[in-house]
C-alpha atoms as a PDB file:
ATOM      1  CA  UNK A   1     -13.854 -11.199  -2.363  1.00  0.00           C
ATOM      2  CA  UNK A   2     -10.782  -9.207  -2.510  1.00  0.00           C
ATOM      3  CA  UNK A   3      -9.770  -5.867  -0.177  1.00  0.00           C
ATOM      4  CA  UNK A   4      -7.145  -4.189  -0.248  1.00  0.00           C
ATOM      5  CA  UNK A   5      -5.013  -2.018   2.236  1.00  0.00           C
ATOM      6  CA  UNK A   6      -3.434   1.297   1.586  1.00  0.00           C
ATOM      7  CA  UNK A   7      -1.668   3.850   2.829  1.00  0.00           C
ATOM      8  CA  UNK A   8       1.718   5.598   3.091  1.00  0.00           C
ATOM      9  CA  UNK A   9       4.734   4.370   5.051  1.00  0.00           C
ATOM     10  CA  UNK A  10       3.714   3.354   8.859  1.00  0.00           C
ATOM     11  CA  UNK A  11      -0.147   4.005   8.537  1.00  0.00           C
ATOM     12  CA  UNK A  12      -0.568   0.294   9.731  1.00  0.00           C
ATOM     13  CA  UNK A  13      -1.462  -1.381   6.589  1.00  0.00           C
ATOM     14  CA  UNK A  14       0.275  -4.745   7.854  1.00  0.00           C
ATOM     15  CA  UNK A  15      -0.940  -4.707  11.225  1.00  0.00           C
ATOM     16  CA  UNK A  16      -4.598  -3.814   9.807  1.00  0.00           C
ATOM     17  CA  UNK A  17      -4.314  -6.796   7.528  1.00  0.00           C
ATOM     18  CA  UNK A  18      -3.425  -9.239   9.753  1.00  0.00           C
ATOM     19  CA  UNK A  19      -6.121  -8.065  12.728  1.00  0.00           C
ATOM     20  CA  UNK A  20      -8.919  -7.766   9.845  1.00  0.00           C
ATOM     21  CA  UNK A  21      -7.426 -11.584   8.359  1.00  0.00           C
ATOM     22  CA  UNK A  22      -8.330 -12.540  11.846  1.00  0.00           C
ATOM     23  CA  UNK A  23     -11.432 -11.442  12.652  1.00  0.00           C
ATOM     24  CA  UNK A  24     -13.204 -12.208   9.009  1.00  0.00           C
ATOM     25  CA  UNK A  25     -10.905 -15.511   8.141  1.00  0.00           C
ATOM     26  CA  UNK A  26     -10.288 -13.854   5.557  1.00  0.00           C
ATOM     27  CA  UNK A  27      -6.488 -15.502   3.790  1.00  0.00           C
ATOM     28  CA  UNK A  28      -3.959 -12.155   4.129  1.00  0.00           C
ATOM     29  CA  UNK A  29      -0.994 -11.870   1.499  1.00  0.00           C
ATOM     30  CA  UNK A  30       1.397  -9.375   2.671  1.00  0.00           C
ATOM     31  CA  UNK A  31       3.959  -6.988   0.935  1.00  0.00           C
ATOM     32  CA  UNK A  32       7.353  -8.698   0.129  1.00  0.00           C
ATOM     33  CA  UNK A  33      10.113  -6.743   2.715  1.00  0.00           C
ATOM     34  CA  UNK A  34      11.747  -9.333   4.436  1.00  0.00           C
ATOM     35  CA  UNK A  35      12.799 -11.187   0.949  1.00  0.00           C
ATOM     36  CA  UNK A  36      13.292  -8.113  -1.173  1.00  0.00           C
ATOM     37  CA  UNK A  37      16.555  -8.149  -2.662  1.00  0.00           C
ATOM     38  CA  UNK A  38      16.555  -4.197  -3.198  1.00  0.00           C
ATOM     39  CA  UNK A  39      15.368  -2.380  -0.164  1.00  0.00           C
ATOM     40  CA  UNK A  40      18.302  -1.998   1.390  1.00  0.00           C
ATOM     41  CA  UNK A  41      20.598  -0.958  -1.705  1.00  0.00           C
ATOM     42  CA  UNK A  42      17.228   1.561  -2.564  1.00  0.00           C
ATOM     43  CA  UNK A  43      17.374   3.490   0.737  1.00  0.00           C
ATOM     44  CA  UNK A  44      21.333   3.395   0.740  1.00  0.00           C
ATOM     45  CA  UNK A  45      20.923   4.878  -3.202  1.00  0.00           C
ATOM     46  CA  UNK A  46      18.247   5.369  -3.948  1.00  0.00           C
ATOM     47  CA  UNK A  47      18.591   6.924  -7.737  1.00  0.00           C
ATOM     48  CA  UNK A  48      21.022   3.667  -8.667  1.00  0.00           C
ATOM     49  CA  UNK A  49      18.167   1.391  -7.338  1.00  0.00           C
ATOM     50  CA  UNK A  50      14.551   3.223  -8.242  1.00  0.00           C
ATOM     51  CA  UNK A  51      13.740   1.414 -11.271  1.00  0.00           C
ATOM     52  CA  UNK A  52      15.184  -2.117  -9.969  1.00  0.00           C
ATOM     53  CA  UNK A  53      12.600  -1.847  -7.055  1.00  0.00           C
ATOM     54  CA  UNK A  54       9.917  -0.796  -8.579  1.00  0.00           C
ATOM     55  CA  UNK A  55       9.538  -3.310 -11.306  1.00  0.00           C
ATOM     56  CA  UNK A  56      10.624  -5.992  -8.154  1.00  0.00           C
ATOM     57  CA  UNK A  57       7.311  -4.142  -6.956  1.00  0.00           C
ATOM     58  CA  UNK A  58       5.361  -4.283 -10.160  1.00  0.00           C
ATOM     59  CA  UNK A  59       6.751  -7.789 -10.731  1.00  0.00           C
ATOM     60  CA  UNK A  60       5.243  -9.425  -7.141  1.00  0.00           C
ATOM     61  CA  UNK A  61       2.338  -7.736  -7.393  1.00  0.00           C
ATOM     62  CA  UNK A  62       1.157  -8.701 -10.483  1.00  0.00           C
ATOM     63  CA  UNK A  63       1.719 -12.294  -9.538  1.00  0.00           C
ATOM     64  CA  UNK A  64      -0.231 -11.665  -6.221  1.00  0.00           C
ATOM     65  CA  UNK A  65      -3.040 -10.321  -7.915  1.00  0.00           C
ATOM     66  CA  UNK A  66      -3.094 -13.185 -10.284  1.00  0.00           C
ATOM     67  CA  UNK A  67      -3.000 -16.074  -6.981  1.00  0.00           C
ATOM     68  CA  UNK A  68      -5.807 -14.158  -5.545  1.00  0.00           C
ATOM     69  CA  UNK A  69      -8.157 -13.834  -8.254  1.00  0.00           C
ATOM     70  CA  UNK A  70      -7.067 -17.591  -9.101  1.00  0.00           C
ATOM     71  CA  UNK A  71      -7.663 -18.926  -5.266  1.00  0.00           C
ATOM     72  CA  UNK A  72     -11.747 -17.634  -5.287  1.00  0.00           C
ATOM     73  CA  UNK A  73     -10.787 -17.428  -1.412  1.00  0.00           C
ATOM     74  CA  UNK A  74     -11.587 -14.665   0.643  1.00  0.00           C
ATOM     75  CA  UNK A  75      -8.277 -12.240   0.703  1.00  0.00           C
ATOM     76  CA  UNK A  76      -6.883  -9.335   2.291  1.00  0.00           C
ATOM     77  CA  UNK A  77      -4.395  -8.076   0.421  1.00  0.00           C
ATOM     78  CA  UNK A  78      -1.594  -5.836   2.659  1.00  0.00           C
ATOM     79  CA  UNK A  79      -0.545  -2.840   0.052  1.00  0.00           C
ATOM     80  CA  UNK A  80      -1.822  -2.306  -4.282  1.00  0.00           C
ATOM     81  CA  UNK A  81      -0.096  -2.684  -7.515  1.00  0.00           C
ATOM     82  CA  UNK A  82      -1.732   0.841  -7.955  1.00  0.00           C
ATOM     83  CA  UNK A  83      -0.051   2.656  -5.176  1.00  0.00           C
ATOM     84  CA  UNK A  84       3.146   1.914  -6.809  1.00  0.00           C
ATOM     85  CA  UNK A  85       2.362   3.076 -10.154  1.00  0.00           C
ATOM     86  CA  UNK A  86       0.620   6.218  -8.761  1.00  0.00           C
ATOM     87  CA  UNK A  87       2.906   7.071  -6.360  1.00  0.00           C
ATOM     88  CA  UNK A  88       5.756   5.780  -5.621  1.00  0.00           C
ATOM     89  CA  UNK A  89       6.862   6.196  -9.122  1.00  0.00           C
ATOM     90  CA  UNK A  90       5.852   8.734  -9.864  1.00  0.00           C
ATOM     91  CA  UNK A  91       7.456  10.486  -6.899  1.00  0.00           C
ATOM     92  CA  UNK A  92      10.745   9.103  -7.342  1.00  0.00           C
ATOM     93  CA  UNK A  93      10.530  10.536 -11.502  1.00  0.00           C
ATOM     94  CA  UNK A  94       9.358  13.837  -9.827  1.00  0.00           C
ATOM     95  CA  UNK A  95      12.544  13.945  -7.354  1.00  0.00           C
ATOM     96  CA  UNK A  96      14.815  13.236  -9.888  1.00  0.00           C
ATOM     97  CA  UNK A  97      15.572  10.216  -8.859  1.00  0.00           C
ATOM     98  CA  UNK A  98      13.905   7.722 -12.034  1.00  0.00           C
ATOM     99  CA  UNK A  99      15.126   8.830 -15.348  1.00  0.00           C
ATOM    100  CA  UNK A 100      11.792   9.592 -17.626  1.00  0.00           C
ATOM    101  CA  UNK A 101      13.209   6.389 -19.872  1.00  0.00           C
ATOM    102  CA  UNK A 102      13.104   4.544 -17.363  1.00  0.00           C
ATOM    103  CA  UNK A 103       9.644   6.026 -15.912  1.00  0.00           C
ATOM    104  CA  UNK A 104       7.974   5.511 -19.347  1.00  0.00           C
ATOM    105  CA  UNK A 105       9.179   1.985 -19.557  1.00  0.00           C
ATOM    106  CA  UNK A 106       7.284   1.402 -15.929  1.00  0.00           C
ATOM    107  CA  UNK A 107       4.224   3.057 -16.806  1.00  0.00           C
ATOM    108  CA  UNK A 108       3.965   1.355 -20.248  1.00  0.00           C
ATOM    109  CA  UNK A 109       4.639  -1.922 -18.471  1.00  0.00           C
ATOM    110  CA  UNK A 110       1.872  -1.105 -15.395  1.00  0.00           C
ATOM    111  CA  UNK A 111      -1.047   0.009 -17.886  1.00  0.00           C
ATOM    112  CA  UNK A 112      -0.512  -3.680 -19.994  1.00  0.00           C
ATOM    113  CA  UNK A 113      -0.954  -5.411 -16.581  1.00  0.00           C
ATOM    114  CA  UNK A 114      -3.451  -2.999 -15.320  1.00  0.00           C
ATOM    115  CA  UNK A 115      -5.628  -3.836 -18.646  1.00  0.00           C
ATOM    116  CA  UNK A 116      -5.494  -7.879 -17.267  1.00  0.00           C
ATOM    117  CA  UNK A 117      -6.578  -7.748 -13.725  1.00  0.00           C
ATOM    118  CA  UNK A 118      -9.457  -6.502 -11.633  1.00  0.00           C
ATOM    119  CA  UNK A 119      -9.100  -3.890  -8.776  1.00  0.00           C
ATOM    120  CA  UNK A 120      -9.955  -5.091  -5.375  1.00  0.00           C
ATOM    121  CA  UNK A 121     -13.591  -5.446  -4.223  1.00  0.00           C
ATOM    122  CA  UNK A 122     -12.911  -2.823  -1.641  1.00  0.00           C
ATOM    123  CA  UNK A 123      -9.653  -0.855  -1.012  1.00  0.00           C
ATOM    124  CA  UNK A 124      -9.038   0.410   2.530  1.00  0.00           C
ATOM    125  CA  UNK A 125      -6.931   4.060   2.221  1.00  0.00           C
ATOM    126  CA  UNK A 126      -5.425   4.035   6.174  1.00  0.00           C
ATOM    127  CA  UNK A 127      -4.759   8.415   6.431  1.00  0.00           C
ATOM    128  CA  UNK A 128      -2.049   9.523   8.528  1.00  0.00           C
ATOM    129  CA  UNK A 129      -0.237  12.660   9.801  1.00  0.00           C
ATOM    130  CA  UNK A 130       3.218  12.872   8.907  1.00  0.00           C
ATOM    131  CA  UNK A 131       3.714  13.194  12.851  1.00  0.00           C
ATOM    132  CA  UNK A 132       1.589   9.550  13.332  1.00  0.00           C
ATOM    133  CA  UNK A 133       3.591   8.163  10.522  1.00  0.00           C
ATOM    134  CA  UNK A 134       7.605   9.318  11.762  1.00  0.00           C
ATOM    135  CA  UNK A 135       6.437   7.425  15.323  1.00  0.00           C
ATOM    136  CA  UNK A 136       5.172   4.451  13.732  1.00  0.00           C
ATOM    137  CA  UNK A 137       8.505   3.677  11.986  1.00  0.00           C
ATOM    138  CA  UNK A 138      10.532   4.596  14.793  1.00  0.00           C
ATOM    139  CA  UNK A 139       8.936   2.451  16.611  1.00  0.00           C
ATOM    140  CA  UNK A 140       9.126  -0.642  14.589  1.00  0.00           C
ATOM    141  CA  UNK A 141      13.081   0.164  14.197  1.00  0.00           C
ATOM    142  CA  UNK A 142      13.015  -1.559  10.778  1.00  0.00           C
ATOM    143  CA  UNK A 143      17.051  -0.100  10.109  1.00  0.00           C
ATOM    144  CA  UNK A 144      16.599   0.475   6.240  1.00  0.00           C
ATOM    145  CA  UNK A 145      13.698   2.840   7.146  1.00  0.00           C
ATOM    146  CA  UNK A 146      15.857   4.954   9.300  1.00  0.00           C
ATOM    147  CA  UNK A 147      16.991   7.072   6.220  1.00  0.00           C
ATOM    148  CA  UNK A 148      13.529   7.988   5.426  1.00  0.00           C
ATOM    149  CA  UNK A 149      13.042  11.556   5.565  1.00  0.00           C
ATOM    150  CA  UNK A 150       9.978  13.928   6.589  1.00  0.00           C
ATOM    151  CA  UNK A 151       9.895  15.627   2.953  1.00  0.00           C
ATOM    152  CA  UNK A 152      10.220  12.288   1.350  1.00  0.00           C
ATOM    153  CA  UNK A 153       6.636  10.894   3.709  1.00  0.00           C
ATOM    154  CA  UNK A 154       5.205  14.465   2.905  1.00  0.00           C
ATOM    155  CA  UNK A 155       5.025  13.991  -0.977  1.00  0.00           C
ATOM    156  CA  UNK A 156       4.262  10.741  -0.596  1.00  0.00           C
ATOM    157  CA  UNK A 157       1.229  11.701   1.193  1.00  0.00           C
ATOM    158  CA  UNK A 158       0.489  14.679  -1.052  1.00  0.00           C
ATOM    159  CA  UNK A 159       0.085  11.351  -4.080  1.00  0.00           C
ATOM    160  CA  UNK A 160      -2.004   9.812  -1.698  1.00  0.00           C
ATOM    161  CA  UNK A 161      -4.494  12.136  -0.771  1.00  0.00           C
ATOM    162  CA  UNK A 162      -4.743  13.405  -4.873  1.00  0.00           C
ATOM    163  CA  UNK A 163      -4.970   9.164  -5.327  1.00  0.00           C
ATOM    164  CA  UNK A 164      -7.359   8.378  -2.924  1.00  0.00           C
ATOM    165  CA  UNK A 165      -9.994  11.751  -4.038  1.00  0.00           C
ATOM    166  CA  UNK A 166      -9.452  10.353  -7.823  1.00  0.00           C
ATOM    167  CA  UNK A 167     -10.276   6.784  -7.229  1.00  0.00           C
ATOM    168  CA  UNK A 168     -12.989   5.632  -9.202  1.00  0.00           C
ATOM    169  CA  UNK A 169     -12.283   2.005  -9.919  1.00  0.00           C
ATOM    170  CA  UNK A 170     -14.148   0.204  -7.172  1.00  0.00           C
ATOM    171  CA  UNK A 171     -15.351   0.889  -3.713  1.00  0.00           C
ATOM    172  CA  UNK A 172     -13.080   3.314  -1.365  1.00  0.00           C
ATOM    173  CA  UNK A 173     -13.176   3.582   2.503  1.00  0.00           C
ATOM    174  CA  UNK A 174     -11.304   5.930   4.104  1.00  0.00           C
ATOM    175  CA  UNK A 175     -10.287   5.431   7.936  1.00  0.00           C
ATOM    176  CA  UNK A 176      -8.306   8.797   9.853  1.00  0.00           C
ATOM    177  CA  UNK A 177      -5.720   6.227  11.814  1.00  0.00           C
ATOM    178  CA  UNK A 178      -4.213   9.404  13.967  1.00  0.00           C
ATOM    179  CA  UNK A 179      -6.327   8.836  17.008  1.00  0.00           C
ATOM    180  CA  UNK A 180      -6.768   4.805  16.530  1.00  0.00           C
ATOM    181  CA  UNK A 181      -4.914   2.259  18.236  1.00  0.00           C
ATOM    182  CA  UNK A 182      -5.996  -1.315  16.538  1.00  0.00           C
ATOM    183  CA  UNK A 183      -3.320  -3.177  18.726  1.00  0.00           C
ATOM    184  CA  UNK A 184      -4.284  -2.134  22.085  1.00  0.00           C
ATOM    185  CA  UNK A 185      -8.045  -0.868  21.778  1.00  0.00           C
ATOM    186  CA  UNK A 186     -10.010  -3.111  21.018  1.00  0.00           C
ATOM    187  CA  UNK A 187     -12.840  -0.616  20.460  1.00  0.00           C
ATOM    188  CA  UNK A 188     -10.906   1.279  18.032  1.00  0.00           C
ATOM    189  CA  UNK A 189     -10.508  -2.039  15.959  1.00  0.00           C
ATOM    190  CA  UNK A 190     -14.627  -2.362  16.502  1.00  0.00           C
ATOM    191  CA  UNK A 191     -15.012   0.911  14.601  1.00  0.00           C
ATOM    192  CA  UNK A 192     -12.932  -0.314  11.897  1.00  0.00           C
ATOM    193  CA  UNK A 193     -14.853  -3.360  11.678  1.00  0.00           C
ATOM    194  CA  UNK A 194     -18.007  -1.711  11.913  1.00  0.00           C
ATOM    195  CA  UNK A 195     -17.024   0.516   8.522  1.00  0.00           C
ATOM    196  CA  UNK A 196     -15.670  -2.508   6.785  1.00  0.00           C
ATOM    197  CA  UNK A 197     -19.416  -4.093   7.502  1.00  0.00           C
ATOM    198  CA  UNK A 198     -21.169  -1.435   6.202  1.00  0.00           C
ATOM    199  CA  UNK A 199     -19.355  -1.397   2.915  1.00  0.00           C
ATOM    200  CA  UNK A 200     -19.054  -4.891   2.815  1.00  0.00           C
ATOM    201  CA  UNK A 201     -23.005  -5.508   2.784  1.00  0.00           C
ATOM    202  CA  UNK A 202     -23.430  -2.786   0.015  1.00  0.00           C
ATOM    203  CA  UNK A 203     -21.061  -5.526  -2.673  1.00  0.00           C
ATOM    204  CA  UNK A 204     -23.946  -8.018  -2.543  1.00  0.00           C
END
């Protein structure tokens, strides 16, 4: 079984996946950040270094889709190849800031690997408030992310919503994470669970 986590910027994909890894023993492969060779030259400039990350993205994706599928394990998966070909991409063409050459040349190359895999089993879309989502990254203090700014999480959340009400490709559950505090409340995690369960029992 493979589910996925989604969601913008500091919506608590990672922490999700590791709590939910956890609880089910389920194996969790995370988003590449610390060992990403472009993040920091991307946020410094980010029109120079757009198309380098994003087929870094597409690349380690791709291959993380391929281990999962190949392991038959149980996986949580932090973060999609689609959310990068929806809308990060696409957002970055749209500010001017990934050349349509170079924009073609991603989707073309997204849509051949796209035709090769399955989606995940269930994907998880985490909503946020851009309010929720500026605290969240202040307070993990990660100091590439401190260049991010509140238009930039806006359209990103605009893709989001449009992705998440056009997703037809497997099984979508969508959890409000404003008012939820998986860390500390344990009840709040419970809820979570709870969801997961119910859509979980309706794959078999």
């Amino acid at each position: 079984m493979h589910i996925a986590v989604a969601g913008n910027i500091g919506a608590g994909k990672t922490t999700l996946t590791e709590l939910l890894a956890k609880h089910y023993k389920w194996e969790a492969h995370f988003e590449d950040v610390v060992d990403n060779p472009y993040l920091d030259d991307f946020y410094t400039q980010m029109a120079r270094w757009s198309f380098n990350l994003q087929i870094y993205f597409l690349n380690t994706r791709y291959r993380q889709i391929l281990k999962i599928r190949e392991s038959g394990k149980n996986v949580i998966q932090d973060r999609t190849i689609y959310e990068d070909a929806f809308i990060f991409a696409p957002n970055l063409h749209a500010m001017g800031l990934l050349t349509n050459r170079d924009f073609q040349n991603y989707i073309s190359l997204f849509n051949l690997m796209e035709s090769l895999v399955q989606p995940p089993d269930l994907l998880i879309y985490l909503r946020s408030s851009i309010p929720n989502l500026v605290n969240q990254i202040h307070k993990r203090g990660r100091e590439y992310e401190s260049s991010i700014s509140i238009d930039y999480l806006s359209r990103l959340n605009e893709r989001y919503e449009a992705w998440a009400e056009g997703y037809e490709v497997g099984k979508l559950l969508i959890v409000n994470v404003d008012d939820l505090d998986f860390v500390d409340n344990p009840e709040h995690l419970g809820e979570v669970i709870n969801k997961i369960d119910a859509e979980i029992n309706g794959l078999f």
